[in-house]
Protein backbone atom coordinates (compact mmCIF):
# COMPACT_ATOMS: atom_id res chain seq x y z
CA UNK A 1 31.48 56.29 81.84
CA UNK A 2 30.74 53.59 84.33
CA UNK A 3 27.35 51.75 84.30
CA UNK A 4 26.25 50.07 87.78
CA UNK A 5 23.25 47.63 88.26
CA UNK A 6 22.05 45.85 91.28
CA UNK A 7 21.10 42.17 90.23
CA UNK A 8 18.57 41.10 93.07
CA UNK A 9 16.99 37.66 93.21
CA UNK A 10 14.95 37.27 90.41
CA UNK A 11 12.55 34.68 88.13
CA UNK A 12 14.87 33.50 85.38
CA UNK A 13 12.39 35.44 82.84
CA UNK A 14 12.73 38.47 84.81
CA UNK A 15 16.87 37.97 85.16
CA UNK A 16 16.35 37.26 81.47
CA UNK A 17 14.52 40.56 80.29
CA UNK A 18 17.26 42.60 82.03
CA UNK A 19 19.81 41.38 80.18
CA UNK A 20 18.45 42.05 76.61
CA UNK A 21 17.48 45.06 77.90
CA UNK A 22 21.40 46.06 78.78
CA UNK A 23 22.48 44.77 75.56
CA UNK A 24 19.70 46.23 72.93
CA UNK A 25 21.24 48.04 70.74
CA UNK A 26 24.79 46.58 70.44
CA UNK A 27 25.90 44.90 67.56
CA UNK A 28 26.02 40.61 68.36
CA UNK A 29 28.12 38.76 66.81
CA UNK A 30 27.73 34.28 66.49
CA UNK A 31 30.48 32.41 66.62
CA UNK A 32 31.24 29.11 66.22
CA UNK A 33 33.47 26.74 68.28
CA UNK A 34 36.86 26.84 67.06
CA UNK A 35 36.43 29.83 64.54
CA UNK A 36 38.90 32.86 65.47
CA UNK A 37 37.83 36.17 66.13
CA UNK A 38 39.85 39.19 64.41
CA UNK A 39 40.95 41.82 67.26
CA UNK A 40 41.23 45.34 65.81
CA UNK A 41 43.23 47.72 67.77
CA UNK A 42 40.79 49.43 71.03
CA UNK A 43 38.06 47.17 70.12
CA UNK A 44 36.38 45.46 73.46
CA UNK A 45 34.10 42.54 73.25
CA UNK A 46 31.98 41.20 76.17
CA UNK A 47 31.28 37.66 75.66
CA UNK A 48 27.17 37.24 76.22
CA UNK A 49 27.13 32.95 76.04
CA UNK A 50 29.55 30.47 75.82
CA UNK A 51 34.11 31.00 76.41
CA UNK A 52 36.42 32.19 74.61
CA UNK A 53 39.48 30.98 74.63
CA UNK A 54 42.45 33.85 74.76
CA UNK A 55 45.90 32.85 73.16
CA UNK A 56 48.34 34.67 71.25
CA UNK A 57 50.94 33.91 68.40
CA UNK A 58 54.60 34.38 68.82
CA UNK A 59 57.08 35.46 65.89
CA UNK A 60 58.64 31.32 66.46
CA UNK A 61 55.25 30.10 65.41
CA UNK A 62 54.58 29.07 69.46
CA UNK A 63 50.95 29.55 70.35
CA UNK A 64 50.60 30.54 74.07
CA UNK A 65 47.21 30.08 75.87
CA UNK A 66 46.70 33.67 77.44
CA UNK A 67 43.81 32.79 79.58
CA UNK A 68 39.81 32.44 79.29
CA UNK A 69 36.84 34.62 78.98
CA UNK A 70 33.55 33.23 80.14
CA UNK A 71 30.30 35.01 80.06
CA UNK A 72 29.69 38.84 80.91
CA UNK A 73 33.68 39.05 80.72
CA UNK A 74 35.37 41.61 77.86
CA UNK A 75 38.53 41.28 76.38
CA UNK A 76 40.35 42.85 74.27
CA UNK A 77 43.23 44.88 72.72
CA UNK A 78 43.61 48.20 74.70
């Protein structure tokens, strides 16, 4: 299922109301800078403040910077 909404020019309390209103009741989750988050297999997160930085871990021990997620993005593992 697909959600659409049409953002139009708005007060910044007004712009602020609608988006507590899209996320109220969904689980939020602080993080900190630096601190990893666990991925659990078809889990999606939308990031609501802040990046997130994307990266993965090969079996060599190389890190690889996969990209970055800024605010109202998801990632995930599909």
């Amino acid at each position: 299922m697909l959600q659409s909404f049409v953002l139009q020019a708005a007060p910044q309390d007004d712009l602020r109301q609608l988006l507590e209103e899209l996320y109220r009741g969904r689980s939020l989750y602080p993080y900190c800078s630096g601190q990893e988050i666990e991925m659990q297999p078809d889990e999606i997160w939308v990031v609501c403040r802040g990046v997130v930085q994307l990266g993965t871990l090969y079996d060599t021990g190389d890190e690889a910077l996969l990209g970055l997620a800024g605010s109202s993005m998801p990632f995930g593992l599909p």
